[in-house]
N, C-alpha and C. Protein backbone atom coordinates (compact mmCIF):
# COMPACT_ATOMS: atom_id res chain seq x y z
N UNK A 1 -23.98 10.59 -9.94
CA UNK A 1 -23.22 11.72 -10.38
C UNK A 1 -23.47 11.83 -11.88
N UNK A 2 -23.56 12.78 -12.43
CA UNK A 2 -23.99 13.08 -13.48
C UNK A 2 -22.84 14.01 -14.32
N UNK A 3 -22.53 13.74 -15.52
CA UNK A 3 -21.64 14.61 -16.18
C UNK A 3 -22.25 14.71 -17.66
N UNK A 4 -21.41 15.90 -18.03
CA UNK A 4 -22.39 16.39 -19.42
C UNK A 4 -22.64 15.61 -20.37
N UNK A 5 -22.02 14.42 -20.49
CA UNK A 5 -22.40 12.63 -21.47
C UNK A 5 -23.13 11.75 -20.81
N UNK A 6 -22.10 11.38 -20.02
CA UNK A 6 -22.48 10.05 -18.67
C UNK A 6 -23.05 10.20 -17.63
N UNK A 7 -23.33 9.26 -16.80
CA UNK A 7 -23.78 9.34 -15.96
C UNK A 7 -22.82 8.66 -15.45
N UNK A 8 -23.02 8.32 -13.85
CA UNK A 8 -21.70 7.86 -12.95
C UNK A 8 -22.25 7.11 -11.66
N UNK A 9 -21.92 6.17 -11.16
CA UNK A 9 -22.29 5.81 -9.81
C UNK A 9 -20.99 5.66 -8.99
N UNK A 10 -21.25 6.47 -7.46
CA UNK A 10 -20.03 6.24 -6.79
C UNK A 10 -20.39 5.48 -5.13
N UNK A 11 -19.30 4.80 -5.41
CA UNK A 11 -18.97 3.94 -3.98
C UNK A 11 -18.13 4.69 -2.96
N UNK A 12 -18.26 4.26 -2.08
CA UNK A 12 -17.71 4.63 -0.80
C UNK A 12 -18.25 3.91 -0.07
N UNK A 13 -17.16 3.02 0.57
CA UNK A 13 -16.88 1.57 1.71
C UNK A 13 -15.72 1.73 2.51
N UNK A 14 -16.15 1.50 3.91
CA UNK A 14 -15.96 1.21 5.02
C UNK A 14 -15.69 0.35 5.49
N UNK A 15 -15.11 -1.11 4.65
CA UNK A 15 -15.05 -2.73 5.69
C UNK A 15 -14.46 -3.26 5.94
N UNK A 16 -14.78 -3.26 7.18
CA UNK A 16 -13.49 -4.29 8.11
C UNK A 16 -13.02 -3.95 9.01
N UNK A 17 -13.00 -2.02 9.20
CA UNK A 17 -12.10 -1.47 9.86
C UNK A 17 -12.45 0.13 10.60
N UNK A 18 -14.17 -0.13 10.05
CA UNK A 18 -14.89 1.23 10.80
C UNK A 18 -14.97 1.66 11.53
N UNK A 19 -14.43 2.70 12.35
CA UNK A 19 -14.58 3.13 14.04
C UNK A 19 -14.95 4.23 14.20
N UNK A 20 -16.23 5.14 13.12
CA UNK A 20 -17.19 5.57 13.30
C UNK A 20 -16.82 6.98 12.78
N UNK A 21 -17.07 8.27 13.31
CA UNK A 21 -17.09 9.56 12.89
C UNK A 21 -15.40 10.02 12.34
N UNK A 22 -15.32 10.50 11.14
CA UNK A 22 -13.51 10.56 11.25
C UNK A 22 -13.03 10.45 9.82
N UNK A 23 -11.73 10.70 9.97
CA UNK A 23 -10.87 10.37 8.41
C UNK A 23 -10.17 9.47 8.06
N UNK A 24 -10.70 8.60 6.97
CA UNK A 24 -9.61 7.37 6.78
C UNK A 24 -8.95 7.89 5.53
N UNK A 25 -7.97 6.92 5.08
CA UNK A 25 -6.72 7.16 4.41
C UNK A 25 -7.18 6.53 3.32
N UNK A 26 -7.34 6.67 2.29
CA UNK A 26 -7.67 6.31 0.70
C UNK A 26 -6.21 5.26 0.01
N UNK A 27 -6.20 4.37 0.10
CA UNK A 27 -4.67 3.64 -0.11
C UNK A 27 -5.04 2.31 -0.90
N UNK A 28 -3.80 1.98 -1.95
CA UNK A 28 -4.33 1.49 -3.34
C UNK A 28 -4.91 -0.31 -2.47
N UNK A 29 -5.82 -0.37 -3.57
CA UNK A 29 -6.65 -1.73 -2.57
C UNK A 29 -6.04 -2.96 -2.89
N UNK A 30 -6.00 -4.02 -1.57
CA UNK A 30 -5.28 -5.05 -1.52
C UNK A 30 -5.88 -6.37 -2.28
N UNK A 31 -7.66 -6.22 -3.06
CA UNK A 31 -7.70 -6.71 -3.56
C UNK A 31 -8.96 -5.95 -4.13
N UNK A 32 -8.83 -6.38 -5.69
CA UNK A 32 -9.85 -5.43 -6.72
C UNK A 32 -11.27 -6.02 -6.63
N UNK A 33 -12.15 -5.60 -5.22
CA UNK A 33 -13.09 -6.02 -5.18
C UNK A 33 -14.00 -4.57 -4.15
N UNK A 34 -15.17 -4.81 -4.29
CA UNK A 34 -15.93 -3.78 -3.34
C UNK A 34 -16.46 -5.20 -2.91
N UNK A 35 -16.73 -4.78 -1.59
CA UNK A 35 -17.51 -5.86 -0.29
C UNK A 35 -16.76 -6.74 0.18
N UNK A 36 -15.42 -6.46 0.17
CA UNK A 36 -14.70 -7.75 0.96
C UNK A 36 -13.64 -6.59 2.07
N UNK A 37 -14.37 -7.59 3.10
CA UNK A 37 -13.83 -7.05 4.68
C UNK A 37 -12.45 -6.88 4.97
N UNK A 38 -11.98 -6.10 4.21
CA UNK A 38 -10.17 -5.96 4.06
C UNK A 38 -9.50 -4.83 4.84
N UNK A 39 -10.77 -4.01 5.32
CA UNK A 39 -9.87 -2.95 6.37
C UNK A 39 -9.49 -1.60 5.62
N UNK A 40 -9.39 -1.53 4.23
CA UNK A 40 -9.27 -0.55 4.03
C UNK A 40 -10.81 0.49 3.23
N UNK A 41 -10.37 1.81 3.55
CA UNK A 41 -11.37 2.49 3.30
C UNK A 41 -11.31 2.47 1.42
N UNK A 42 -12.59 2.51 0.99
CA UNK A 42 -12.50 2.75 -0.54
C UNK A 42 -13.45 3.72 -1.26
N UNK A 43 -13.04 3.95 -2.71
CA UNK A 43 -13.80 5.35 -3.19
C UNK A 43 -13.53 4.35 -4.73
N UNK A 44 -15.22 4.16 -5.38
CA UNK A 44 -14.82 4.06 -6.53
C UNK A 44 -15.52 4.79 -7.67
N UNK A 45 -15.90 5.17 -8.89
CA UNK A 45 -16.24 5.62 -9.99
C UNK A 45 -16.84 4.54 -10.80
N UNK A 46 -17.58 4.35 -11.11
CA UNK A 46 -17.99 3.49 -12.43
C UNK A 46 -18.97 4.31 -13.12
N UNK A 47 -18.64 4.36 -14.72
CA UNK A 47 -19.52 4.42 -15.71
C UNK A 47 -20.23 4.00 -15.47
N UNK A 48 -21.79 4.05 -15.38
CA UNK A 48 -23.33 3.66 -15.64
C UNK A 48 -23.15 2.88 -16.82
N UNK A 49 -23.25 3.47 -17.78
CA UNK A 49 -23.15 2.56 -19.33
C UNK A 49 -22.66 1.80 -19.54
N UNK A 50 -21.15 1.72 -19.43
CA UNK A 50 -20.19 0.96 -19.64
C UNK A 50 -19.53 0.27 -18.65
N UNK A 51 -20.00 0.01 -17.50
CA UNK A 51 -19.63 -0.42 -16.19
C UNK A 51 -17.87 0.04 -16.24
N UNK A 52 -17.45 0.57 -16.39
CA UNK A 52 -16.30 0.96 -16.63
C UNK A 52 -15.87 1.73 -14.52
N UNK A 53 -14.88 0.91 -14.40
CA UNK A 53 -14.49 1.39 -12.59
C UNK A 53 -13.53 1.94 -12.71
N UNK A 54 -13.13 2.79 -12.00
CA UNK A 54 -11.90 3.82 -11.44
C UNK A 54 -12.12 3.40 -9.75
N UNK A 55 -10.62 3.08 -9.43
CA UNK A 55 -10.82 2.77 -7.96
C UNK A 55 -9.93 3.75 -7.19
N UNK A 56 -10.11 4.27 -6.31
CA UNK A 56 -9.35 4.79 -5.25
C UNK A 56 -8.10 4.52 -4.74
N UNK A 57 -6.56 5.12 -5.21
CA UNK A 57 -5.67 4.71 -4.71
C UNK A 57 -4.98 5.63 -3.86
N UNK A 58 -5.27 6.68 -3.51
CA UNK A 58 -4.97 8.16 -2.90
C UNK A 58 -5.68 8.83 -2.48
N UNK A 59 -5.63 9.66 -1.04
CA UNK A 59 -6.54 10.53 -0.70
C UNK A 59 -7.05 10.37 0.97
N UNK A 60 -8.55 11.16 0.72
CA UNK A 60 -8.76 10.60 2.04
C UNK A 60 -10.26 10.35 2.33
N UNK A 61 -11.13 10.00 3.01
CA UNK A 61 -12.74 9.96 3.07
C UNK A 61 -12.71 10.38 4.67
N UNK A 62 -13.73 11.47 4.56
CA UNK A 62 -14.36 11.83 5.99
C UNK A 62 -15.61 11.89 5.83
N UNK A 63 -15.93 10.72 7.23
CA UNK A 63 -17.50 10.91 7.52
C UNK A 63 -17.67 11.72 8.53
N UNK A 64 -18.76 12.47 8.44
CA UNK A 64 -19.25 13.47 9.46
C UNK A 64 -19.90 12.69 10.48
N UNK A 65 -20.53 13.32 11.81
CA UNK A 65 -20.53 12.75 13.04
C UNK A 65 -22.20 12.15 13.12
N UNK A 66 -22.92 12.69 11.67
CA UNK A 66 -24.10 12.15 11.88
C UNK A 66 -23.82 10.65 10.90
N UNK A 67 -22.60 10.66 10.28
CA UNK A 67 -22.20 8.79 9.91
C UNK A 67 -23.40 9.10 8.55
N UNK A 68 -23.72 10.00 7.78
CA UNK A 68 -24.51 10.07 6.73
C UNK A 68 -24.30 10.62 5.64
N UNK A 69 -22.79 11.04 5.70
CA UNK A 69 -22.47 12.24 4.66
C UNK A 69 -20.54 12.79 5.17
N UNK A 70 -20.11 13.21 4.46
CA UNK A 70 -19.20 13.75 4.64
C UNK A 70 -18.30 14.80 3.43
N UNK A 71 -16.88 14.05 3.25
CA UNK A 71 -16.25 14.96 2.21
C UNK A 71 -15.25 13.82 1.86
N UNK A 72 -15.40 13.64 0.75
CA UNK A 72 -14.15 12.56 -0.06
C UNK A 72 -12.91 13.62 -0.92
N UNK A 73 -11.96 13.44 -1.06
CA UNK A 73 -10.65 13.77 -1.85
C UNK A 73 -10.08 12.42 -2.48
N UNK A 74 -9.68 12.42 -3.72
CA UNK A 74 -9.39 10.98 -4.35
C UNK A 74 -9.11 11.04 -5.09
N UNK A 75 -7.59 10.38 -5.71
CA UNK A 75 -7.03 9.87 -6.74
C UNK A 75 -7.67 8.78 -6.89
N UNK A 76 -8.15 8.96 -8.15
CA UNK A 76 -8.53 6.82 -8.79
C UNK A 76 -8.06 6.47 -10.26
N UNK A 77 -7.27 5.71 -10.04
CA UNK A 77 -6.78 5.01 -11.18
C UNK A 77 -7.87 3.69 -11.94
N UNK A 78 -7.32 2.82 -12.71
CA UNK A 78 -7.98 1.75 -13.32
C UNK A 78 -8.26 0.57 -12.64
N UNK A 79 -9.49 0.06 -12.40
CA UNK A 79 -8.84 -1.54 -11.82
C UNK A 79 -8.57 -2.50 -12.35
N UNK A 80 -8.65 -3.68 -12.04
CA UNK A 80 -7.65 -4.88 -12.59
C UNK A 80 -8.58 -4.78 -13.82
N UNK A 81 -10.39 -5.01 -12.76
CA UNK A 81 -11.10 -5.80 -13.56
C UNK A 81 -11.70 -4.79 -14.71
N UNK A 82 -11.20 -3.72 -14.81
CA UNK A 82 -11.23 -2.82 -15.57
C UNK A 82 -10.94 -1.89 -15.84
N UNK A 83 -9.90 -2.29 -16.97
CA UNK A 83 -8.99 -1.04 -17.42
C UNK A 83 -9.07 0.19 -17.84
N UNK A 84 -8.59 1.42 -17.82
CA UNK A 84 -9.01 2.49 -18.28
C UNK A 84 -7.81 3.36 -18.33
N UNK A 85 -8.28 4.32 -19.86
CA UNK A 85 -6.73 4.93 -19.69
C UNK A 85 -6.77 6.33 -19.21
N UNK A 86 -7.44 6.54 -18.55
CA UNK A 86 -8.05 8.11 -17.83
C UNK A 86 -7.79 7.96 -16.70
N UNK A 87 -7.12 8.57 -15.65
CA UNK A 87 -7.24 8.52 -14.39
C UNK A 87 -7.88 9.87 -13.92
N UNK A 88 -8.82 9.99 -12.72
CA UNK A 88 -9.34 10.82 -12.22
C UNK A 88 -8.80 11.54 -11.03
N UNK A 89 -9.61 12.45 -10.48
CA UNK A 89 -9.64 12.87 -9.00
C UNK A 89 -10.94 13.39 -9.06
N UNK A 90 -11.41 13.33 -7.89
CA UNK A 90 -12.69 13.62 -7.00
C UNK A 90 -12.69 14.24 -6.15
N UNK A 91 -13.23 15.24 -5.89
CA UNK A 91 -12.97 15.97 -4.62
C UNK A 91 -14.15 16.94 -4.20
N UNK A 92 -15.56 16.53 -3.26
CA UNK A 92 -15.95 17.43 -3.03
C UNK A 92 -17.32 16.66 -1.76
N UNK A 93 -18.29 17.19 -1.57
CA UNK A 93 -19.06 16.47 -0.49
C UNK A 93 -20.05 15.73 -0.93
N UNK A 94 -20.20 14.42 -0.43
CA UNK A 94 -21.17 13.33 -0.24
C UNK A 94 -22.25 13.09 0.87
N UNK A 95 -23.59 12.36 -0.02
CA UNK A 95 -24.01 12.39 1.22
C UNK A 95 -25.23 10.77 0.98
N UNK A 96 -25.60 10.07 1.54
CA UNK A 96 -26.38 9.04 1.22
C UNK A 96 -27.65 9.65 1.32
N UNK A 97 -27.96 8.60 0.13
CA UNK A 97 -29.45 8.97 -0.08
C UNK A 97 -30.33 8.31 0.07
């Protein structure tokens, strides 16, 4: 993702609790990590430059039925492992590349 300064890389994870085409619930994470099999769905933000994360505590992620793309909506606040005093929202379609 690209913005008129930064640049951006975004996550979107599925683990633990995937059951395929559909909408999961965006809900604040039970532990401040990406890749651990915890069941809940996640959406995060990080600065490129500054590794700087915004994590997903609100919202929702839908994958479409080809499981390759969909539409995210998302509140993201700061995480533990990195603080920030900006909170965001996100809202529009994804797709892997």
């Amino acid at each position: 993702m690209h913005g008129t300064k930064d640049d951006f890389i975004v996550y979107i994870e599925v683990n633990g609790n995937y059951h395929g085409p559909g909408t999961y619930v965006l809900e604040p994470w039970p532990h401040d990590s990406l890749g651990v099999p915890d069941g809940v769905a996640k959406v995060a933000v990080r600065e490129y430059v500054t590794g700087r994360l915004w994590e997903s505590s609100a919202g929702s992620l839908t994958i479409d039925n080809l499981e390759n793309g969909g539409f995210v909506y998302a509140g993201l606040g700061p995480s533990a492992n990195s603080p920030v005093v900006v909170e965001l929202n996100i809202a529009g379609w994804w797709s892997c590349s």
